[in-house]
Protein backbone atom coordinates (compact mmCIF):
# COMPACT_ATOMS: atom_id res chain seq x y z
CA UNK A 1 -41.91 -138.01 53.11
CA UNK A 2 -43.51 -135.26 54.21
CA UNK A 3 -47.81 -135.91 55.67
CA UNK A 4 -50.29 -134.12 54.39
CA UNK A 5 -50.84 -131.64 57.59
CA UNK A 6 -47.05 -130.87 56.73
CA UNK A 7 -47.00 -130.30 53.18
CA UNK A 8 -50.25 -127.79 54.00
CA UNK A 9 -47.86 -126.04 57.10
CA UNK A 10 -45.01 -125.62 54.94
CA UNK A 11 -47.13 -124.39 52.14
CA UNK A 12 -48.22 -121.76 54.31
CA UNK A 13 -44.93 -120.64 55.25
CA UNK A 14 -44.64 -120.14 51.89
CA UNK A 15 -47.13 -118.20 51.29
CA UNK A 16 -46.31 -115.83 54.34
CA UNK A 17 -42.74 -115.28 53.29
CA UNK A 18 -44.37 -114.23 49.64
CA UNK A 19 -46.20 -111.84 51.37
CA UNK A 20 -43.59 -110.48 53.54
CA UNK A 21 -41.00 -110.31 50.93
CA UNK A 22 -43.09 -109.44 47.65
CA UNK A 23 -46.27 -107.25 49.41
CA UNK A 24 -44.16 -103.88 49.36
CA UNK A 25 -43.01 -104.97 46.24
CA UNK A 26 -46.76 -105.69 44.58
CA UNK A 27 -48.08 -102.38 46.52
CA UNK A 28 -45.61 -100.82 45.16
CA UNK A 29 -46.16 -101.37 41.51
CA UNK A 30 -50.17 -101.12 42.06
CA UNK A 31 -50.09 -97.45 43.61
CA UNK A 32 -48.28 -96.21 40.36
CA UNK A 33 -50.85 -97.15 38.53
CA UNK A 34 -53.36 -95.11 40.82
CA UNK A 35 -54.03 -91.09 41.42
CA UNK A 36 -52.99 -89.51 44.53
CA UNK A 37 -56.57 -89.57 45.75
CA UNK A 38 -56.56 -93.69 45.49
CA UNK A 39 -52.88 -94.05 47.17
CA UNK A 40 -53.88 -92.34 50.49
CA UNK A 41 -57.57 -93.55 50.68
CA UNK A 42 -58.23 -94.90 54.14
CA UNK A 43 -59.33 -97.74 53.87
CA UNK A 44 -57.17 -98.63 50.77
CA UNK A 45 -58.91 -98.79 47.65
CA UNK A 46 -57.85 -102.14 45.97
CA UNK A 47 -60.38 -101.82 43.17
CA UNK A 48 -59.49 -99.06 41.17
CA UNK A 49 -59.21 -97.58 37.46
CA UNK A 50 -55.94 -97.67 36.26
CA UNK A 51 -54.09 -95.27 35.16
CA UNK A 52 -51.01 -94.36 32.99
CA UNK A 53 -50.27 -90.57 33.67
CA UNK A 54 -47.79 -91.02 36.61
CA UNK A 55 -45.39 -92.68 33.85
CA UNK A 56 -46.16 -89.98 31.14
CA UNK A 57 -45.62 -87.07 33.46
CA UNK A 58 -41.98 -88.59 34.42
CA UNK A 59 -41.31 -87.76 31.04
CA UNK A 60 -43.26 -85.15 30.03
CA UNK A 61 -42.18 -83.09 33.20
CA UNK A 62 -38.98 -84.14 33.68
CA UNK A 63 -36.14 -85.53 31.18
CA UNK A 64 -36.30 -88.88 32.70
CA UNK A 65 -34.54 -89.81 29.73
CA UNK A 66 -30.88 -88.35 31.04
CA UNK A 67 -31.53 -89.39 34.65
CA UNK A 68 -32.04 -92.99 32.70
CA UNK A 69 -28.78 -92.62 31.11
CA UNK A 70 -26.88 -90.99 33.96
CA UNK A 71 -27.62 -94.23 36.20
CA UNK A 72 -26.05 -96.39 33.28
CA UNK A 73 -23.32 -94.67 33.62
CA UNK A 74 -22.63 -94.29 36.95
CA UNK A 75 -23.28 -98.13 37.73
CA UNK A 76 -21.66 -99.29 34.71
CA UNK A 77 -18.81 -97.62 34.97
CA UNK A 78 -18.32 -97.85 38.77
CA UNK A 79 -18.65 -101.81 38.20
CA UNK A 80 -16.45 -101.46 35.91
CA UNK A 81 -13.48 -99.75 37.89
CA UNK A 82 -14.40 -102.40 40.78
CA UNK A 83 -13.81 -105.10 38.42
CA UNK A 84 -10.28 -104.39 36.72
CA UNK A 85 -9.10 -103.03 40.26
CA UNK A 86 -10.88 -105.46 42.48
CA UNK A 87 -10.33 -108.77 40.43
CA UNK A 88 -6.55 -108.21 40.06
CA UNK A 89 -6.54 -107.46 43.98
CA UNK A 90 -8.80 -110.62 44.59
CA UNK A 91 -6.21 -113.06 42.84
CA UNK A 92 -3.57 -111.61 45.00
CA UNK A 93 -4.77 -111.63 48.25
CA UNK A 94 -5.99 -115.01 47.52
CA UNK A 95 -2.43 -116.33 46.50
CA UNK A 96 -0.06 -114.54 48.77
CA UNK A 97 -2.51 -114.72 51.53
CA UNK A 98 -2.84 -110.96 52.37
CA UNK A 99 -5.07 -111.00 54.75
CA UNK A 100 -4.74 -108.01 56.61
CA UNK A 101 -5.81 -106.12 53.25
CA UNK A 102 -8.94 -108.64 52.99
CA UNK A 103 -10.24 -107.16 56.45
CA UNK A 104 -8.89 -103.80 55.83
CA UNK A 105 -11.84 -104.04 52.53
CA UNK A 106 -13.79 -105.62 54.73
CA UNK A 107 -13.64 -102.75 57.05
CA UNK A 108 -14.25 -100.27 54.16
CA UNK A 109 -17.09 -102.16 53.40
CA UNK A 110 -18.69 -101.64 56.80
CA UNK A 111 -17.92 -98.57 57.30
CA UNK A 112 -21.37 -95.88 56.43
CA UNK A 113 -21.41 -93.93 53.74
CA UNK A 114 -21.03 -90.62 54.80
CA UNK A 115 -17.07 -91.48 56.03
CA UNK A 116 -16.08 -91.42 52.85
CA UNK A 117 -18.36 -88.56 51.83
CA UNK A 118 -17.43 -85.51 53.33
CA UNK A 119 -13.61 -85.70 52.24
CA UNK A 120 -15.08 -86.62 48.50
CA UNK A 121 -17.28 -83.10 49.12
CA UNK A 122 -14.60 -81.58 49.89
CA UNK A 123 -12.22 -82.41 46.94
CA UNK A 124 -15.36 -81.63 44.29
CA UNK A 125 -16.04 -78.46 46.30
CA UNK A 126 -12.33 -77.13 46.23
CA UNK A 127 -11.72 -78.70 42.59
CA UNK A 128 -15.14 -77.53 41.35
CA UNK A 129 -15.73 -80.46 39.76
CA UNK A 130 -19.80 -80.86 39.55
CA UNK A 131 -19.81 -77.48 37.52
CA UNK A 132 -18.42 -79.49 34.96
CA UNK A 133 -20.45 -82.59 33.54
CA UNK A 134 -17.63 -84.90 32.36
CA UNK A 135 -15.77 -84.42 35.71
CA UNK A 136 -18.86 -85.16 37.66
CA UNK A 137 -19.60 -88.36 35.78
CA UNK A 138 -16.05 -89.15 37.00
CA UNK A 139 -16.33 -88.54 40.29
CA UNK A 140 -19.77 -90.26 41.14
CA UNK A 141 -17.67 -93.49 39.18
CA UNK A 142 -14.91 -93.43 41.40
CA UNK A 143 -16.68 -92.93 45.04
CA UNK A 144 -19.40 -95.40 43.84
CA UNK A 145 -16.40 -97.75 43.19
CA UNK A 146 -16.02 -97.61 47.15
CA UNK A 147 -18.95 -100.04 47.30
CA UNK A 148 -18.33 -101.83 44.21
CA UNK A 149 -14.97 -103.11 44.99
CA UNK A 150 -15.11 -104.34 48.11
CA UNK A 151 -18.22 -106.29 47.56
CA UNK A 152 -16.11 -107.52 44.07
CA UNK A 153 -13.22 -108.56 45.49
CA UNK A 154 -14.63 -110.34 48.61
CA UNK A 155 -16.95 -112.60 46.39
CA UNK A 156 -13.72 -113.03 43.91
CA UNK A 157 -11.36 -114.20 46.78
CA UNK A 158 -13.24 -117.47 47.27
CA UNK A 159 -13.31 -118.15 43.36
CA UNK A 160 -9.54 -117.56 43.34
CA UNK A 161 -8.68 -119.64 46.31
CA UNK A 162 -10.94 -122.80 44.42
CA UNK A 163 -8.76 -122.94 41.71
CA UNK A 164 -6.12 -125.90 42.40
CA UNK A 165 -2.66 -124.52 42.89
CA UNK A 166 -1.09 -127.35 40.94
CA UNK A 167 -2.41 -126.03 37.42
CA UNK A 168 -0.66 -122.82 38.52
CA UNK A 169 2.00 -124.13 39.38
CA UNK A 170 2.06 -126.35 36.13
CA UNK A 171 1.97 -123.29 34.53
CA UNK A 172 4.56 -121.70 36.43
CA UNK A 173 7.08 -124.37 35.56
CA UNK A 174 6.40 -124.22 31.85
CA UNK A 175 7.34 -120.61 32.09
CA UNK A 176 4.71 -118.69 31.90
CA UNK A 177 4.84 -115.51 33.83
CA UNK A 178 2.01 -114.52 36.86
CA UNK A 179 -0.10 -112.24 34.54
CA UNK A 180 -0.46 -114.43 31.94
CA UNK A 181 -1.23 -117.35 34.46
CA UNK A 182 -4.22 -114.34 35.51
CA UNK A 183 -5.54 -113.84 32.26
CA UNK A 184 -4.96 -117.15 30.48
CA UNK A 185 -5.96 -119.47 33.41
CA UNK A 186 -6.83 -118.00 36.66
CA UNK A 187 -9.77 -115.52 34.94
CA UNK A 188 -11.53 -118.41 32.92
CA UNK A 189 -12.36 -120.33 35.72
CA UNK A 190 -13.38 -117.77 37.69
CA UNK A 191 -15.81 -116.85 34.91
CA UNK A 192 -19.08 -118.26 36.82
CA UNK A 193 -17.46 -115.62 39.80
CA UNK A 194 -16.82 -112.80 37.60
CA UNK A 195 -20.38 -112.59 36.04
CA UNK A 196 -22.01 -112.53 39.71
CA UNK A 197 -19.98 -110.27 40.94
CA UNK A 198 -20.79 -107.87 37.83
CA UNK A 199 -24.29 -108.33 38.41
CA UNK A 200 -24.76 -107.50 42.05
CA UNK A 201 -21.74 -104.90 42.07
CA UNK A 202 -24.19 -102.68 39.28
CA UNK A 203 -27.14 -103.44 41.42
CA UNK A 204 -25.43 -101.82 44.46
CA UNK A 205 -24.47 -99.21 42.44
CA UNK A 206 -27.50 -98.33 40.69
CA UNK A 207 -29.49 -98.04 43.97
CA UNK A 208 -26.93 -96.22 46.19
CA UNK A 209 -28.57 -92.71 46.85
CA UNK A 210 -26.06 -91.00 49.47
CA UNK A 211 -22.96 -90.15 46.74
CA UNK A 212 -25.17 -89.16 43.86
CA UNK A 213 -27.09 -86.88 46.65
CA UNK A 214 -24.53 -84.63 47.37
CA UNK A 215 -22.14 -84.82 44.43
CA UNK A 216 -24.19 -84.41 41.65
CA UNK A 217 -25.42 -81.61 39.22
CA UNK A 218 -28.91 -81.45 37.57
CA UNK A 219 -27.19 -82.90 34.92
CA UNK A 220 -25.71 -85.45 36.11
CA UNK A 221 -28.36 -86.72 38.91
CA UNK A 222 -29.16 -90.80 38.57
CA UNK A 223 -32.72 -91.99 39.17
CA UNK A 224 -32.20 -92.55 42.75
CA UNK A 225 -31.58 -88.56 43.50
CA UNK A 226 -34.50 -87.14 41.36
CA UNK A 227 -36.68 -89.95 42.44
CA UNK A 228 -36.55 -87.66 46.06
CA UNK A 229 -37.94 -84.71 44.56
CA UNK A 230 -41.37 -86.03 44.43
CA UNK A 231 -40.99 -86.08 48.38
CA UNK A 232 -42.02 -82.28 49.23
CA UNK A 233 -42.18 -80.00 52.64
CA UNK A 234 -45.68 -79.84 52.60
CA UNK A 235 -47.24 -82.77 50.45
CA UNK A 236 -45.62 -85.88 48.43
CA UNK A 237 -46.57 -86.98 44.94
CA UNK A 238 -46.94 -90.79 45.83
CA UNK A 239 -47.78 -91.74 42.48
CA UNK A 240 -44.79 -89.99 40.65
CA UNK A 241 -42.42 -91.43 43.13
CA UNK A 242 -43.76 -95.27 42.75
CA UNK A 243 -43.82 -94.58 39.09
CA UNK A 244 -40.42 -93.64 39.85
CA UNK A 245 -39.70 -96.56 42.33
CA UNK A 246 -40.66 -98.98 39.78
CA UNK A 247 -38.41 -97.93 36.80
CA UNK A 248 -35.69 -97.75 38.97
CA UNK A 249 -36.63 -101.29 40.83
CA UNK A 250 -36.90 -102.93 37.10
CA UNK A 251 -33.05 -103.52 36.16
CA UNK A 252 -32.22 -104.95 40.07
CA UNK A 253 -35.59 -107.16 39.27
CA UNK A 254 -34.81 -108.33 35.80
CA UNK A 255 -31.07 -109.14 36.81
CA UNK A 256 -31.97 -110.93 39.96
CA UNK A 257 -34.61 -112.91 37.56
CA UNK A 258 -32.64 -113.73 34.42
CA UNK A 259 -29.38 -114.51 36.63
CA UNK A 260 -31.07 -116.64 39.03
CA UNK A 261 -29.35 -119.67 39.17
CA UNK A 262 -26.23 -117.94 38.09
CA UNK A 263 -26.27 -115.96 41.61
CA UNK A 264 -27.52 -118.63 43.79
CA UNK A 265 -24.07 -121.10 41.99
CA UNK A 266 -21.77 -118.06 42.88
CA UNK A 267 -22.60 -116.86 45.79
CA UNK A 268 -22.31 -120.38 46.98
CA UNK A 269 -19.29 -121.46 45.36
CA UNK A 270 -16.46 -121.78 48.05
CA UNK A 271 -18.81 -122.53 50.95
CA UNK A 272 -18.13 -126.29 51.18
CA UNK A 273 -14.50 -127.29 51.19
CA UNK A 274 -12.66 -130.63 51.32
């Protein structure tokens, strides 16, 4: 049992990691409901009149709509290459112990960004692919699937390796062959695995900014890119770009919120064995 001087200390721990971890977050939200004037006032103005126009002029000035859109895409569809590639790669490295390919994603993991950029350039540059939309889409997919399917598959391999090899090899004996063992058995009880990994491989995706930077067309640009432009050379439009910041913090927020106890099962799933 804890005493009462405790209970008080540990409360205000509490209340200090809040801050720390949800006072960017809070400011954040506040300053796009404030003018430009408000935003930089020294000392900060917390009492203020609200007000809606950073929001309208994202769409009214720009089509926010498509940038909307674009992101779905790009994270969707980059999860979903990391997930048929990475899951299938996950079950194998976990059952015929490969694990000089587990560092070697590992490694890819790791390594920054702009490694993998700058020969990806270079192919869309040569191949002219942002001048065309559909081929642009499929590009930003495929290098944001270098950070989705890593992250997939190293979450997936402890999943795999919980399963008990004696329904496998039940399975085996009955005759049934290794994919069907994958789909039919080894998938369903990963299921738990397979929704966190879904969820945190879109969130990386949506917020990576380095790929979409330097690969994309106007057309094709995801929230992340366009929410830059409100950074000038000689002044910055801090309300558009929290207005911005917010929309494109909402879908990582709402995930983390609904999923809760989903994530905090998976991603701790494997870490006691015996």
């Amino acid at each position: 049992m804890f005493t009462k001087r405790e209970r008080i200390w540990m409360y205000i721990q509490y209340l200090i990691l809040l801050i720390i971890f949800l006072g960017p977050v809070i400011w954040m939200i506040l300053s796009s409901f404030k003018n430009n004037i408000d935003i930089t006032a020294y000392p900060p103005v917390l009492i203020f009149k609200p007000t809606m126009m950073n929001y309208i002029d994202l769409f009214r000035v720009y089509p926010f709509e498509r940038y909307i859109i674009n992101s779905i895409v790009i994270a969707g569809g980059s999860t979903m290459v990391g997930l048929v590639l990475g899951v299938p790669a996950a079950y194998a490295i976990a059952r015929f112990r490969l694990q000089k390919i587990a560092i070697f994603t590992l490694v890819a993991r790791m390594a920054p960004g702009v490694l993998f950029l700058i020969p990806w350039y270079l192919i869309a540059t040569r191949l002219q692919i942002t001048s065309n939309n559909v081929a642009d889409y499929m590009m930003l997919v495929f290098t944001h699937a270098v950070i989705t399917m890593p992250l997939i598959i190293w979450l997936m391999i402890s999943y795999f390796e919980d399963i008990p090899l004696d329904i496998e090899e039940s399975a085996l004996i009955d005759g049934c062959s290794r994919w069907r063992l994958f789909f039919q058995i080894a998938l369903p009880l990963s299921l738990p695995g397979l929704a966190v990994s879904l969820i945190l491989a879109f969130i990386f995706s949506w917020n990576y900014f380095l790929f979409a930077l330097a690969l994309a067309n106007t057309k094709t640009m995801p929230l992340t890119v366009i929410a830059f432009n409100f950074i000038g050379e000689g002044s910055t439009n801090w309300g558009g770009l929290m207005a911005a910041a917010t929309i494109i913090s909402l879908p990582a927020l709402l995930l983390t919120i609904f999923a809760q106890r989903l994530l905090v099962r998976g991603l701790t799933a494997g870490a006691v064995k015996g």
